[in-house]
Protein backbone atom coordinates (compact mmCIF):
# COMPACT_ATOMS: atom_id res chain seq x y z
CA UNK A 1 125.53 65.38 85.41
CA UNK A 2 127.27 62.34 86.24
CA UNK A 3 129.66 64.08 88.37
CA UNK A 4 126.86 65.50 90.39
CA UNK A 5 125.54 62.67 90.85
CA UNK A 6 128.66 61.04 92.05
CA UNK A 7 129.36 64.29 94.43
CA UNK A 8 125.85 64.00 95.99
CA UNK A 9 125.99 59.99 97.19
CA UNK A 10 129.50 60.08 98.53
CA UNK A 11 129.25 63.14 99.90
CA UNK A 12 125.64 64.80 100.94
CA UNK A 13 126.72 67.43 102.93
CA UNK A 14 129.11 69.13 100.39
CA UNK A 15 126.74 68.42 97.79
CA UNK A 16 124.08 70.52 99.64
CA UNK A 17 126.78 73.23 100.44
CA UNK A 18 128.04 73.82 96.69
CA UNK A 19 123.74 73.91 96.27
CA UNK A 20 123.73 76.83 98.47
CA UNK A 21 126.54 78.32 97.27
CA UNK A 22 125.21 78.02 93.59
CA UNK A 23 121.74 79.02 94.43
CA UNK A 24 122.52 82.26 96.96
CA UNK A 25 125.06 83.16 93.81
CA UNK A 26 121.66 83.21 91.51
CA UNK A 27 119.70 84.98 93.46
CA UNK A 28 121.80 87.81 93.62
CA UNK A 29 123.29 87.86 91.07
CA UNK A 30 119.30 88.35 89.50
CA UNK A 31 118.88 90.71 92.43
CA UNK A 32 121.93 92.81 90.84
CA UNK A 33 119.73 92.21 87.22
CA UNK A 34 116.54 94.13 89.16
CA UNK A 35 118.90 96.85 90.77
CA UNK A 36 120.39 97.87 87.46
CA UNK A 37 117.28 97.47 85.24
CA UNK A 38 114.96 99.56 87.76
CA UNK A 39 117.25 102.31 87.99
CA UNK A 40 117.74 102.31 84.21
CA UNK A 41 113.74 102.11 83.91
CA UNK A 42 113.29 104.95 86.61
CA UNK A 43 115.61 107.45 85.40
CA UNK A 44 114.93 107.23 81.44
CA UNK A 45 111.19 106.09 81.31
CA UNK A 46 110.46 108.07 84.37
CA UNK A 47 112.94 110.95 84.61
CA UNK A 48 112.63 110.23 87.98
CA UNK A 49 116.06 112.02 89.53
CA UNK A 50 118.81 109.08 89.84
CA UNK A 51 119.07 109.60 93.59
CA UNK A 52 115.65 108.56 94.13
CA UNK A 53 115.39 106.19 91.54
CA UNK A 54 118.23 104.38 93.31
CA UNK A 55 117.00 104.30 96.71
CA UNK A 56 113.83 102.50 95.03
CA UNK A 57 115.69 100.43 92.61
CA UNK A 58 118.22 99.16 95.87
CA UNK A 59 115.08 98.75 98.12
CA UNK A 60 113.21 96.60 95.56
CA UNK A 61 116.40 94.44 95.20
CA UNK A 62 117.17 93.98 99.00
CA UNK A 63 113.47 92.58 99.36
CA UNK A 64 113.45 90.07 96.24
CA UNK A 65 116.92 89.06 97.71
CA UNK A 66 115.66 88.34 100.82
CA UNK A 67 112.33 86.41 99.54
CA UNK A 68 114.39 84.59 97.25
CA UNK A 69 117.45 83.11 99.36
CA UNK A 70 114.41 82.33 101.93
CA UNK A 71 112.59 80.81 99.58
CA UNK A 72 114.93 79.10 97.11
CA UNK A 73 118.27 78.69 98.74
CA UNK A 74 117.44 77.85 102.20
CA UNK A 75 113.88 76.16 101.55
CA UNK A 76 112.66 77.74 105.16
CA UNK A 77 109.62 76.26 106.51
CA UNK A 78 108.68 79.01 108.62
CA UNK A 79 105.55 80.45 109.50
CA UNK A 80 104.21 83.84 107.54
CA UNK A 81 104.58 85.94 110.87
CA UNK A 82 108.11 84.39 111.38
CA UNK A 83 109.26 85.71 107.81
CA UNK A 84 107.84 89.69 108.57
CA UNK A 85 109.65 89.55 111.62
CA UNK A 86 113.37 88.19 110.40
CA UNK A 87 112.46 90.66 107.16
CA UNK A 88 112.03 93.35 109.61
């Protein structure tokens, strides 16, 4: 903790960039989490066929990506019509 510390008065802007780096490595790296458990959940709760299951699973993965590095990594301040249109 001390060493974060440390990293974060001498030297802010590396200190925010290892942040990022940590942060967009979270997200999808839980994004990955939701891909594999959906498709698992789809195919064997469902018996949905695994084609369409993953097309659903990948979709639902891409989106919480999105809202998540928007939300947690890069903090955006943007306006809601802003966000549909760089989503879209």
């Amino acid at each position: 903790m001390r060493a974060l510390e440390l990293l974060k008065a001498k030297h802010p802007e590396t200190y925010d960039k290892a942040r990022k780096f940590l942060l967009y490595g979270l997200v999808g790296g839980l994004g990955t989490v939701l891909n594999t458990g959906l498709l698992w959940l789809l195919t064997t709760g469902t018996a949905m066929h695994y084609l369409l299951a993953s097309v659903i699973a990948t979709e639902c993965a891409i989106i919480f990506n999105f809202l998540g590095n928007h939300t947690v990594t890069f903090r955006a301040t943007l306006k809601e019509r802003t966000l549909w249109r760089q989503f879209l």
